[in-house]
Protein backbone atom coordinates (compact mmCIF):
# COMPACT_ATOMS: atom_id res chain seq x y z
CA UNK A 1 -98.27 -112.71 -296.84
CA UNK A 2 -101.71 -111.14 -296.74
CA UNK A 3 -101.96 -112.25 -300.45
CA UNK A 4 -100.95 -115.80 -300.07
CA UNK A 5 -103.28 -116.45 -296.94
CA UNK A 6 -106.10 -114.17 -299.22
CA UNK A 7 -105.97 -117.62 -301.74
CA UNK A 8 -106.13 -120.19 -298.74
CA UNK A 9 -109.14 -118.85 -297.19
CA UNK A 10 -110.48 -118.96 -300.68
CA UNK A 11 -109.51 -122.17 -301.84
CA UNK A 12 -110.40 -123.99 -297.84
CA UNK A 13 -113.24 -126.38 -298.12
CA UNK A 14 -112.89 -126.94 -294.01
CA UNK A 15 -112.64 -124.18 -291.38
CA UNK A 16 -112.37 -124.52 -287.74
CA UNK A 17 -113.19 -121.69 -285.33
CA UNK A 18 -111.49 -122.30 -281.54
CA UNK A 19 -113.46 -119.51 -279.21
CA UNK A 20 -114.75 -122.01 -276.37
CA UNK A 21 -115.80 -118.84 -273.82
CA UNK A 22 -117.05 -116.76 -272.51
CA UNK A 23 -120.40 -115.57 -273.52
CA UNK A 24 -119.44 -111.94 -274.43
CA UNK A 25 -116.37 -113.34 -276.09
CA UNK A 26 -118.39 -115.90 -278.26
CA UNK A 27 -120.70 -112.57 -278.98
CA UNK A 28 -118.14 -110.38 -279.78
CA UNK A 29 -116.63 -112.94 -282.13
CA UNK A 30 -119.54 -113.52 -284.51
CA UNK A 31 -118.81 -110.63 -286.92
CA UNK A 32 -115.48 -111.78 -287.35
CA UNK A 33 -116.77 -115.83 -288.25
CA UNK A 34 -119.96 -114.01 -289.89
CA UNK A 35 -116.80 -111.95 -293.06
CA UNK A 36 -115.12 -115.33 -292.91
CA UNK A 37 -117.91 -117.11 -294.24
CA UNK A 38 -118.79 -114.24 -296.81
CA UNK A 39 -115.51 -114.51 -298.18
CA UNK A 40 -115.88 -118.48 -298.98
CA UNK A 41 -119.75 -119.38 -298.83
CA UNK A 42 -118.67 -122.87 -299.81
CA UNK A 43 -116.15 -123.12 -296.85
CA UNK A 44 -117.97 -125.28 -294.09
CA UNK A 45 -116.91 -123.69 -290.35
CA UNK A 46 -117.50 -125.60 -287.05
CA UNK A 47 -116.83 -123.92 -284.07
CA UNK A 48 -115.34 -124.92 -280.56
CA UNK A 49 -117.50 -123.61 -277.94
CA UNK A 50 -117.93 -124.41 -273.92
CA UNK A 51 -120.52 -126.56 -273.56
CA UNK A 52 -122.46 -123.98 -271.58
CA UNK A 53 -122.23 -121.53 -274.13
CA UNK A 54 -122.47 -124.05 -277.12
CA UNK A 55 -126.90 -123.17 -277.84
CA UNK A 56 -125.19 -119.74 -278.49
CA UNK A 57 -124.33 -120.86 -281.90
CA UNK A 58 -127.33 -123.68 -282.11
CA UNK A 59 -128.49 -122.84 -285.72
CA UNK A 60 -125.94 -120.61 -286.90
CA UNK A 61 -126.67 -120.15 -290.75
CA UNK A 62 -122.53 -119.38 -290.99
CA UNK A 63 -121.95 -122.38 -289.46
CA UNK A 64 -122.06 -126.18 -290.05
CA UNK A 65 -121.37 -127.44 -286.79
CA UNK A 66 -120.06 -126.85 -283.13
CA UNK A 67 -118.02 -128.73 -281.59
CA UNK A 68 -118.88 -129.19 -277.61
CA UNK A 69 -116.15 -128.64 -275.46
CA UNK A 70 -117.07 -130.12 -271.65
CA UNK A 71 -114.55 -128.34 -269.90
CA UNK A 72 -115.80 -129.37 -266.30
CA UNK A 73 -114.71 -132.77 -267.45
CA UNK A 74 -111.08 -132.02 -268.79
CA UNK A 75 -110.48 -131.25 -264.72
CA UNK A 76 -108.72 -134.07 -261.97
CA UNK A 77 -105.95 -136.25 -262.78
CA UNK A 78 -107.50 -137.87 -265.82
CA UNK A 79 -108.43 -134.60 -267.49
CA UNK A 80 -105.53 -134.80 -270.06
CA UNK A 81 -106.39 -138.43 -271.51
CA UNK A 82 -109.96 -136.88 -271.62
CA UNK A 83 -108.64 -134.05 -273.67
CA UNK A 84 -106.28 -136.19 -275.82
CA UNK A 85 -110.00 -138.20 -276.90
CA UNK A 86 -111.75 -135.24 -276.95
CA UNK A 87 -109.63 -133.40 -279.67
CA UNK A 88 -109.47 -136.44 -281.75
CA UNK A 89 -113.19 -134.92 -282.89
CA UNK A 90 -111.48 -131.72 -283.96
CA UNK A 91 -110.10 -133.35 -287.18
CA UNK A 92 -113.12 -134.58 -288.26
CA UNK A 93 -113.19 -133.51 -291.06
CA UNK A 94 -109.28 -132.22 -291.13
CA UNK A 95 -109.30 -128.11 -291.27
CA UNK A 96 -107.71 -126.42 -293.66
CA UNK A 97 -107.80 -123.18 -291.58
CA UNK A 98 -107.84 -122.97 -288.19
CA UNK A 99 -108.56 -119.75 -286.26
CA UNK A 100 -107.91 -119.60 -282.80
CA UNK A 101 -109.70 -116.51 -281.69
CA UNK A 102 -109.13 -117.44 -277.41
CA UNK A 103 -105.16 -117.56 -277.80
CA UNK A 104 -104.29 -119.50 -274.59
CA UNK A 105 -102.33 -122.61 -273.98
CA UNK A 106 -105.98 -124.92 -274.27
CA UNK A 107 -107.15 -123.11 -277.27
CA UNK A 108 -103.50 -123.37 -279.07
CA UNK A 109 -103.56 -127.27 -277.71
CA UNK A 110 -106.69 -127.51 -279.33
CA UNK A 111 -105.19 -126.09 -282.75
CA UNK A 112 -102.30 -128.39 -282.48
CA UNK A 113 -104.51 -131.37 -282.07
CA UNK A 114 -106.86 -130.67 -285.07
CA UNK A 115 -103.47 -131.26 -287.39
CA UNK A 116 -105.42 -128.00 -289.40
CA UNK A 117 -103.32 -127.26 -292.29
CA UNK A 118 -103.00 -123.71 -291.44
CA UNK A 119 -103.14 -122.74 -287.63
CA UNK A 120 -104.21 -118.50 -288.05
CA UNK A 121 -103.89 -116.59 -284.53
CA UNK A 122 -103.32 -113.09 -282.65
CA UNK A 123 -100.05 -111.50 -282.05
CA UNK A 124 -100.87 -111.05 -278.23
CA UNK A 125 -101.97 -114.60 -277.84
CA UNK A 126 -100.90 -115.63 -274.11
CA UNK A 127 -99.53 -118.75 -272.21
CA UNK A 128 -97.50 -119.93 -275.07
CA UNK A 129 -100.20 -120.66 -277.50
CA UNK A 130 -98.38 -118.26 -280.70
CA UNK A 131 -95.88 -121.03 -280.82
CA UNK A 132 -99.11 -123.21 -282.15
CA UNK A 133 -99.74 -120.48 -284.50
CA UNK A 134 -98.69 -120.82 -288.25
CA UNK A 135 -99.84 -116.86 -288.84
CA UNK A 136 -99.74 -114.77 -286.01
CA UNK A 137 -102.22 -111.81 -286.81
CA UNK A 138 -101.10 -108.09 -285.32
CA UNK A 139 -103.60 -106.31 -283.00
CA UNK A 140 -104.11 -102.89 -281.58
CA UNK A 141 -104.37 -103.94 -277.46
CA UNK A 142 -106.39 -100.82 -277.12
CA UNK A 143 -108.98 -101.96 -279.37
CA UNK A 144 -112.59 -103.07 -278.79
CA UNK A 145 -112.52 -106.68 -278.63
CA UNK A 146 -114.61 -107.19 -281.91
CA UNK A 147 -112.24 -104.90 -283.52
CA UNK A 148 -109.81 -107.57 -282.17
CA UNK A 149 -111.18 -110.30 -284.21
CA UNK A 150 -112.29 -108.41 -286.93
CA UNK A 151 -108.42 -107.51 -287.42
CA UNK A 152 -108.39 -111.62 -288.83
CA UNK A 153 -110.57 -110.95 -292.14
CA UNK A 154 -108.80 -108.08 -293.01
CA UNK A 155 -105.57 -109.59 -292.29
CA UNK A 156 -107.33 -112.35 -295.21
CA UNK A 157 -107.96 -109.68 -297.74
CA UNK A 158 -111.47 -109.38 -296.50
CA UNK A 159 -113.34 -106.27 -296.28
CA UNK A 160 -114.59 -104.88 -293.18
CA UNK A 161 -117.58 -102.89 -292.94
CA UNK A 162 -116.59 -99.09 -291.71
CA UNK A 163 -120.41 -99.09 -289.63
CA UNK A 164 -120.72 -101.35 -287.11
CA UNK A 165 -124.73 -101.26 -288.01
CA UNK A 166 -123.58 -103.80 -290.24
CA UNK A 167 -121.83 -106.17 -288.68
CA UNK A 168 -124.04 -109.97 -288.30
CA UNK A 169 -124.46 -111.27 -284.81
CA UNK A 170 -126.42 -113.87 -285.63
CA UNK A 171 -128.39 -115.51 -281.92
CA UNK A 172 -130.63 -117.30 -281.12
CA UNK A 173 -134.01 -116.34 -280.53
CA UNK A 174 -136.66 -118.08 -278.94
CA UNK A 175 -140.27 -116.54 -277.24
CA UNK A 176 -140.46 -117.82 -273.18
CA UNK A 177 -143.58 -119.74 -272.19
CA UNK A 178 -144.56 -116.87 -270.29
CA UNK A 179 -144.51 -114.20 -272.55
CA UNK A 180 -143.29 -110.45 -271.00
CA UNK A 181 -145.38 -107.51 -270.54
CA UNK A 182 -145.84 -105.14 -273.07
CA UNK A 183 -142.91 -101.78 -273.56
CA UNK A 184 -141.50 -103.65 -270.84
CA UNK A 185 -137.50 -102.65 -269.36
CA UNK A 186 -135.47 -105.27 -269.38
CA UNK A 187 -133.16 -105.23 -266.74
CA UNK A 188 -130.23 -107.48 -266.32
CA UNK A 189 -128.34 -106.54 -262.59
CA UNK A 190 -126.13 -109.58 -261.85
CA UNK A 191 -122.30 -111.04 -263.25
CA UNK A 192 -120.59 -113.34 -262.29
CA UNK A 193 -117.85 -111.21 -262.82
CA UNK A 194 -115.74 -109.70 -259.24
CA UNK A 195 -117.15 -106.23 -258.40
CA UNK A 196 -119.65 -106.38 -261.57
CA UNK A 197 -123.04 -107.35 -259.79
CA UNK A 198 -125.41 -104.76 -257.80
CA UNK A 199 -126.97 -105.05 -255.09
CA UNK A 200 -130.13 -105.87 -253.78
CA UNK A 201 -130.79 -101.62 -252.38
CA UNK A 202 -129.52 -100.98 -256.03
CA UNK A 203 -132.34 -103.56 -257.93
CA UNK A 204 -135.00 -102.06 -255.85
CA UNK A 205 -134.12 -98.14 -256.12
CA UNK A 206 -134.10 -99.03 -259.89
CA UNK A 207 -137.36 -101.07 -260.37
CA UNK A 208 -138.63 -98.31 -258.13
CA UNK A 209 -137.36 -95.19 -260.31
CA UNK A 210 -138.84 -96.65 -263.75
CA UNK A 211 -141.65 -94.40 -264.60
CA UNK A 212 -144.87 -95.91 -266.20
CA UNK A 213 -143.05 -99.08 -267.05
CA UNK A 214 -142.98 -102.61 -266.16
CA UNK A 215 -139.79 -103.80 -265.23
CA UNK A 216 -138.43 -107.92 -266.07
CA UNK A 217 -135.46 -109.07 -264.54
CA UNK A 218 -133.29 -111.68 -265.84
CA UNK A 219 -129.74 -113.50 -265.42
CA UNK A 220 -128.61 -115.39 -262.77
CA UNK A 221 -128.55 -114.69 -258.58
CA UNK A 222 -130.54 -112.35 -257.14
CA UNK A 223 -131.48 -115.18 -254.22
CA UNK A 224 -132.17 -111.85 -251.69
CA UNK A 225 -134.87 -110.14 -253.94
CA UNK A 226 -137.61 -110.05 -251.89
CA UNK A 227 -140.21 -107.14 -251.82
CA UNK A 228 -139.95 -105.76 -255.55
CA UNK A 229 -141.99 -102.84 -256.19
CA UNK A 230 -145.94 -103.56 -258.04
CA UNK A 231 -144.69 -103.90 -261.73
CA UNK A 232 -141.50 -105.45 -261.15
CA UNK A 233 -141.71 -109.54 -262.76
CA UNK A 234 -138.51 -111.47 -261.66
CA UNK A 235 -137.49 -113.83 -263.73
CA UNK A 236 -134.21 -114.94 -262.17
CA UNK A 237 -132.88 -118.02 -263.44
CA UNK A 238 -135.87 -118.46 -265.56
CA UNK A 239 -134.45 -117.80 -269.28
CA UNK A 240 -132.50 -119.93 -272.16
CA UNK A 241 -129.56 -117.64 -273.76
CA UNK A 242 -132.24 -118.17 -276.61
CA UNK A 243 -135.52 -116.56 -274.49
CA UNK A 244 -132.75 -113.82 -273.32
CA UNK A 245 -132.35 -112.99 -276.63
CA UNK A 246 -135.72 -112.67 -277.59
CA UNK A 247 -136.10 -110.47 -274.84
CA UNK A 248 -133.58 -108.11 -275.46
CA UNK A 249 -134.81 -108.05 -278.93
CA UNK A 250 -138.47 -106.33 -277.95
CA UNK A 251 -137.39 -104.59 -274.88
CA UNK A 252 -138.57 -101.16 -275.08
CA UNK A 253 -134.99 -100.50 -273.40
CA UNK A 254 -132.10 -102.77 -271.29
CA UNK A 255 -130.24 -101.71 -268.71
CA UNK A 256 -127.26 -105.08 -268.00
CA UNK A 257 -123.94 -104.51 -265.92
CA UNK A 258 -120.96 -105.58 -267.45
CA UNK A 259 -121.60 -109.26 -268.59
CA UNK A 260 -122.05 -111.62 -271.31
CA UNK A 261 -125.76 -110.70 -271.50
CA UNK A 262 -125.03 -106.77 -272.06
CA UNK A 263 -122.92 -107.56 -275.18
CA UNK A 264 -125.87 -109.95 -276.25
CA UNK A 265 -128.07 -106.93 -275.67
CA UNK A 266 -125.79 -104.61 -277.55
CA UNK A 267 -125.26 -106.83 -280.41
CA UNK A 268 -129.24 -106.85 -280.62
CA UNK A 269 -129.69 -103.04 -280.96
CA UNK A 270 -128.73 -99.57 -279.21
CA UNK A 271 -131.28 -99.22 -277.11
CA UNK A 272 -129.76 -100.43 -273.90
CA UNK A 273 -127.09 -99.33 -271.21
CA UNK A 274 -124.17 -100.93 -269.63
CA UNK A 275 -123.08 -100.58 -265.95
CA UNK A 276 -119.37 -100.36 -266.11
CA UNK A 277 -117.18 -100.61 -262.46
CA UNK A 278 -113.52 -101.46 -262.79
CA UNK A 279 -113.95 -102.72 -266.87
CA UNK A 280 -112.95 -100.42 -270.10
CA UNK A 281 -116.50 -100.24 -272.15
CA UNK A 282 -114.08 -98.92 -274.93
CA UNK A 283 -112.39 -102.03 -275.07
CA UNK A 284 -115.23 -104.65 -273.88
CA UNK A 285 -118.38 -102.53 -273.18
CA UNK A 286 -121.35 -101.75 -276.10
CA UNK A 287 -120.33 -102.17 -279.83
CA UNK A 288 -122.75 -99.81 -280.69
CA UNK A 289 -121.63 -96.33 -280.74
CA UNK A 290 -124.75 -94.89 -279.94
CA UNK A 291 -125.54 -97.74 -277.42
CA UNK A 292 -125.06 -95.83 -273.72
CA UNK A 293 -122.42 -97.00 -270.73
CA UNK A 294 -123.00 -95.95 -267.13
CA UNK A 295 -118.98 -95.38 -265.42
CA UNK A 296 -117.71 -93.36 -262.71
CA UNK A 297 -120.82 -91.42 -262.35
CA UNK A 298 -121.72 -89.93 -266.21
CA UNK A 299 -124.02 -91.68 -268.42
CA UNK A 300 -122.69 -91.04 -271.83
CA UNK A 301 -123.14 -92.87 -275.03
CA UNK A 302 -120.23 -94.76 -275.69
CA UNK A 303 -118.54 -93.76 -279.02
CA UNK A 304 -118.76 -90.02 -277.24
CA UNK A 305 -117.07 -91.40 -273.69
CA UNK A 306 -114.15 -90.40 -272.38
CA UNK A 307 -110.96 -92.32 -272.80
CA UNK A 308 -109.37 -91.71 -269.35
CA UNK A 309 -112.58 -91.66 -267.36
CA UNK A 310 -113.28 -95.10 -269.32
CA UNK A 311 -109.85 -96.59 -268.59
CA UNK A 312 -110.22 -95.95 -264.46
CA UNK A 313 -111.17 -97.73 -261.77
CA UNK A 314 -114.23 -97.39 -260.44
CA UNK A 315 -117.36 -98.75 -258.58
CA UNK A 316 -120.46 -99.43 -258.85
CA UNK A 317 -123.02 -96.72 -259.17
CA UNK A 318 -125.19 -95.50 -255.58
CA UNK A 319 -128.42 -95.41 -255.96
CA UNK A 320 -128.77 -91.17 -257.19
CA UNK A 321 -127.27 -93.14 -259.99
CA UNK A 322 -129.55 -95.70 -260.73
CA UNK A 323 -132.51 -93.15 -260.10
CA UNK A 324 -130.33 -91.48 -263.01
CA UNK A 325 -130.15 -94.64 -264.82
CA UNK A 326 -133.58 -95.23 -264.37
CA UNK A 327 -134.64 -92.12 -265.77
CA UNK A 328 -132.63 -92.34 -269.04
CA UNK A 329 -134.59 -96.09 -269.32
CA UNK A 330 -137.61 -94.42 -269.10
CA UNK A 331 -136.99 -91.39 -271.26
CA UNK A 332 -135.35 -93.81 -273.94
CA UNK A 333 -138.21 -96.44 -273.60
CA UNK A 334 -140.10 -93.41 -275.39
């Protein structure tokens, strides 16, 4: 089999890539569209994003289009007929590949409606979409969730770096107006993710505990910040995904909870720290294995973390931790 799909993905003028959210999930994605495209340089991919996430792929050099999906619209009792016209812009052109990389009943809907000639998905797809699937690629569950995706090219015949240095994420990057201070600590404290966000005590011991270094604070929330410490610049709300990046790129170090923004920062480089509570960072934390994770009270860099203290539940760290957090920032800043 591996053989026969090896030719189509050579031969396939047409690709279509169906990973409409979320952010981390579009960003964990990208190496996996990024060996696709390496195999067939001549194959042109679009990709089916959220329209909220869509700038993520603005300018993509491995891509020659994305495809908008505005799924606040596809809601109320007209939302299907507004899907059915929607999807009609899925075959244009037709695919001759179509990877759906989200695996639910809307993403394998999506697949369907393209009429792509060959419909390529995971083995643990849920709510029915496998029965859109022409290919149904196997996956370890335990996996990191690029290693997830990345199972796709190799299931293609395509070779898969062994160092995850070398995998592309390829985002956008674009300087803010207001341009940050310099060594600066990024520090990203808010998801909207259940039991993922810290608090305001926690974003003011931290800001606080960085030594010798100005502080910037991005993402979204935050509407209780009041009396940061001299140093501290709060730019809540006040970033593109495109400025974010740029951020993350020059920050002298990041410290993000668990969000779409720490995978960003990890894809960017290993100088930054996640702030795991009840989510596996072996499955969906840093790629990096040298990139750090904050869970159930050790700091540890992540490709040295331990598997059962990593697969528990847990909260969110008190504030001895993010003194401890803050420390590590400033030590790693350099």
């Amino acid at each position: 089999m591996a053989a026969e799909i090896s030719s189509e993905l050579a031969e396939a003028k047409h690709a279509l890539v169906i990973k409409p959210s979320s952010l981390g999930d579009i960003v964990h994605a990208l190496p996996a569209v990024a060996l696709l495209k390496s195999a067939n340089p001549r194959m042109k991919i679009r990709w089916v994003a959220n329209s909220e996430w869509a700038p993520l792929l603005q300018g993509n050099s491995d891509l020659a289009g994305v495809v908008s999906f505005p799924r606040a619209q596809m809601r109320g009792p007209l939302g299907v007929a507004k899907f059915w016209r929607w999807s009609c812009a899925l075959r244009e052109p037709l695919p001759d590949l179509v990877f759906d990389f989200q695996g639910l009943l809307r993403s394998g809907l999506m697949a369907w409606r393209s009429r792509g000639a060959r419909v390529i998905g995971l083995a643990d797809s849920r709510e029915g979409a496998r029965f859109f699937h022409g290919v149904r690629v196997a996956v370890d569950p335990g996996a990191h969730a690029v290693e997830r995706y990345l199972a796709v090219p190799r299931a293609l015949g395509v070779e898969v770096p062994a160092d995850a240095g070398q995998f592309s994420f390829k985002l956008p990057q674009q300087a803010p107006a207001q341009l940050p201070p310099e060594g600066f600590v990024l520090f990203h404290p808010f998801s909207r993710g259940e039991g993922k966000s810290l608090d305001a005590a926690a974003v003011q011991c931290f800001c606080e505990s960085v030594r010798d270094r100005p502080v910037v604070i991005v993402g979204r929330g935050g509407s209780e910040l009041d009396a940061l410490p001299e140093g501290t610049h709060n730019w809540i709300g006040g970033t593109t995904l495109a400025e974010l990046a740029w951020l993350m790129a020059r920050a002298a170090f990041t410290v993000s909870v668990d969000s779409g923004p720490a995978h960003m920062a990890a894809a960017l480089g290993e100088n930054m720290l996640a702030i795991h509570s009840w989510s596996n960072p072996l499955r969906v934390g840093p790629f990096r294995p040298r990139a750090w994770v904050w869970k159930g009270g050790r700091i540890a860099r992540v490709g040295e973390f331990d598997p059962q203290l990593a697969a528990a539940a847990g909260g969110l760290p008190d504030l001895d931790a993010m003194v401890r957090i803050a420390d590590l920032a400033t030590v790693a800043a350099g």
